[in-house]
Protein backbone atom coordinates (compact mmCIF):
# COMPACT_ATOMS: atom_id res chain seq x y z
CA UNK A 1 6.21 5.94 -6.23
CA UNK A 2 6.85 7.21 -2.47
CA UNK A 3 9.48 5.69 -1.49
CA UNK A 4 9.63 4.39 2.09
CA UNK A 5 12.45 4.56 3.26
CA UNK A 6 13.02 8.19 3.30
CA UNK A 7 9.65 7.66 5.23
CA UNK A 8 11.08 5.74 8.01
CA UNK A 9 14.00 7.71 8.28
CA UNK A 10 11.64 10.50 9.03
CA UNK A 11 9.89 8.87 11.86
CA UNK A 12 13.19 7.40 12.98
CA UNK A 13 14.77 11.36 13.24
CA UNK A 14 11.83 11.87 15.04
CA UNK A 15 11.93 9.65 17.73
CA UNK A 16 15.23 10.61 18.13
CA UNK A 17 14.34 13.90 18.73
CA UNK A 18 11.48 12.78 21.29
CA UNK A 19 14.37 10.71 23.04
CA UNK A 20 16.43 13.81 23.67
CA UNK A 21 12.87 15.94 24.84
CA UNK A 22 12.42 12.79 27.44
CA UNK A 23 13.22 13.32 30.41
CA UNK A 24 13.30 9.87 32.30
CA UNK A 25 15.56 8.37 29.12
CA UNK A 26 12.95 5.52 27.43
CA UNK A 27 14.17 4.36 24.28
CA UNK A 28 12.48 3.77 22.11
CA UNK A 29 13.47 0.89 18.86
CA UNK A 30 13.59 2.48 15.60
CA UNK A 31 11.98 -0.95 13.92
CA UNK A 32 8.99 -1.10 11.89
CA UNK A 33 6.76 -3.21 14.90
CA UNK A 34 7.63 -0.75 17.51
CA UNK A 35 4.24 0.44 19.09
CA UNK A 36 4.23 4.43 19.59
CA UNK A 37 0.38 4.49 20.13
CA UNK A 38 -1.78 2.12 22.59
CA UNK A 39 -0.71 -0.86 24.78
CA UNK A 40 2.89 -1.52 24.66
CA UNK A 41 3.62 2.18 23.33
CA UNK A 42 6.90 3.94 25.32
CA UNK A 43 5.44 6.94 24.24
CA UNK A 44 2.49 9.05 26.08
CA UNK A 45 -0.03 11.36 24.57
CA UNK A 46 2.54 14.09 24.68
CA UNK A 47 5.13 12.24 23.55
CA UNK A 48 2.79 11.17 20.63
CA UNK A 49 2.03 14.14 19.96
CA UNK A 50 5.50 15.66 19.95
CA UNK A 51 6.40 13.16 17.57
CA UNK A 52 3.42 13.57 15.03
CA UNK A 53 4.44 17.09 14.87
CA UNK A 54 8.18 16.45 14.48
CA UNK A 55 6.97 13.87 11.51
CA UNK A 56 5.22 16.72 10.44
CA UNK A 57 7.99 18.93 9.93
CA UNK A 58 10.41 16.56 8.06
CA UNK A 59 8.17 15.07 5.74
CA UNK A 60 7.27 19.24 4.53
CA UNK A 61 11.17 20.04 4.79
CA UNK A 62 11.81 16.27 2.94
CA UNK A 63 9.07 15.92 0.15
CA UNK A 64 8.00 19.81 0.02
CA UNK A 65 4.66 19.88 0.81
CA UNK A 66 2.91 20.03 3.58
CA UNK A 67 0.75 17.13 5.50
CA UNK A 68 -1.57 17.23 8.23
CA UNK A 69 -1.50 13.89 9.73
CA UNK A 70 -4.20 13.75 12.36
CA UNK A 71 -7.32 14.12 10.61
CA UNK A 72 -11.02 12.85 10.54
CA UNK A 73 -9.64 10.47 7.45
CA UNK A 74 -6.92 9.22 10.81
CA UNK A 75 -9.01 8.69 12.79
CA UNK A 76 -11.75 6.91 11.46
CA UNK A 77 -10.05 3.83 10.36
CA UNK A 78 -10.35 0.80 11.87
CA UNK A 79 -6.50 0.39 12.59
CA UNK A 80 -4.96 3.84 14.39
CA UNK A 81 -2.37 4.36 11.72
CA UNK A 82 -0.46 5.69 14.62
CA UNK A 83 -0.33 1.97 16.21
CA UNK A 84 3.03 1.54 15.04
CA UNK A 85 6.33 2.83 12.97
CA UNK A 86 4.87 0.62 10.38
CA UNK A 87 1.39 1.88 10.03
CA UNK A 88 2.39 4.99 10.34
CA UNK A 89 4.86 4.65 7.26
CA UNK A 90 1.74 3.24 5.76
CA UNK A 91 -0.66 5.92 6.68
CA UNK A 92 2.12 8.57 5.03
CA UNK A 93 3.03 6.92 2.20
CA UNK A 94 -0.80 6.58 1.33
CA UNK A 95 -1.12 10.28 1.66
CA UNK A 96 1.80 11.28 -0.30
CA UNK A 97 0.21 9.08 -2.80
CA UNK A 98 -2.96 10.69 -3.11
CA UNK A 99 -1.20 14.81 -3.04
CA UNK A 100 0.90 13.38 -6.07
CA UNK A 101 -1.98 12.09 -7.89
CA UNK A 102 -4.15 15.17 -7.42
């Protein structure tokens, strides 16, 4: 079982690190409804993208293996599992799930 928390923690670290990168100061709340992708997101598509590549990074350093988040399997569904920290943690923790089970 993934557990989610270390999941969130990830993401959290990582908007951290996209809050020090900003230059105009946004903050951004580390809560599990907080919208990094569409209306209402803080973040733009570089900052998006910064941050799916920081996410990247932890989760090989944190689980070790490695996970390529923006795929065709991303982007086809019907909710962007970028939409927010929750979906997101969603979207991971599915994948995680499926490398474990083969």
């Amino acid at each position: 079982m993934i557990n989610r928390e270390r999941i969130e923690r990830i993401i959290h670290s990582a908007l951290d690190e996209w809050q020090q990168l900003n230059p105009d100061g946004a903050k951004v709340a580390k809560v599990p409804g907080t919208v990094l992708f569409g209306e209402g997101s803080t973040l733009d598509s570089l900052g998006l993208v910064t941050l799916i590549a920081a996410v990247e990074r932890e989760i090989a350093q944190e689980f070790d293996r490695p996970l390529t988040l923006v795929s065709e399997k991303a982007m086809s569904q019907r909710t962007s599992p970028f939409r927010t920290v929750a979906t997101l943690t969603d979207y991971i923790a599915s994948l995680l799930e499926e490398d474990s089970h083969g």
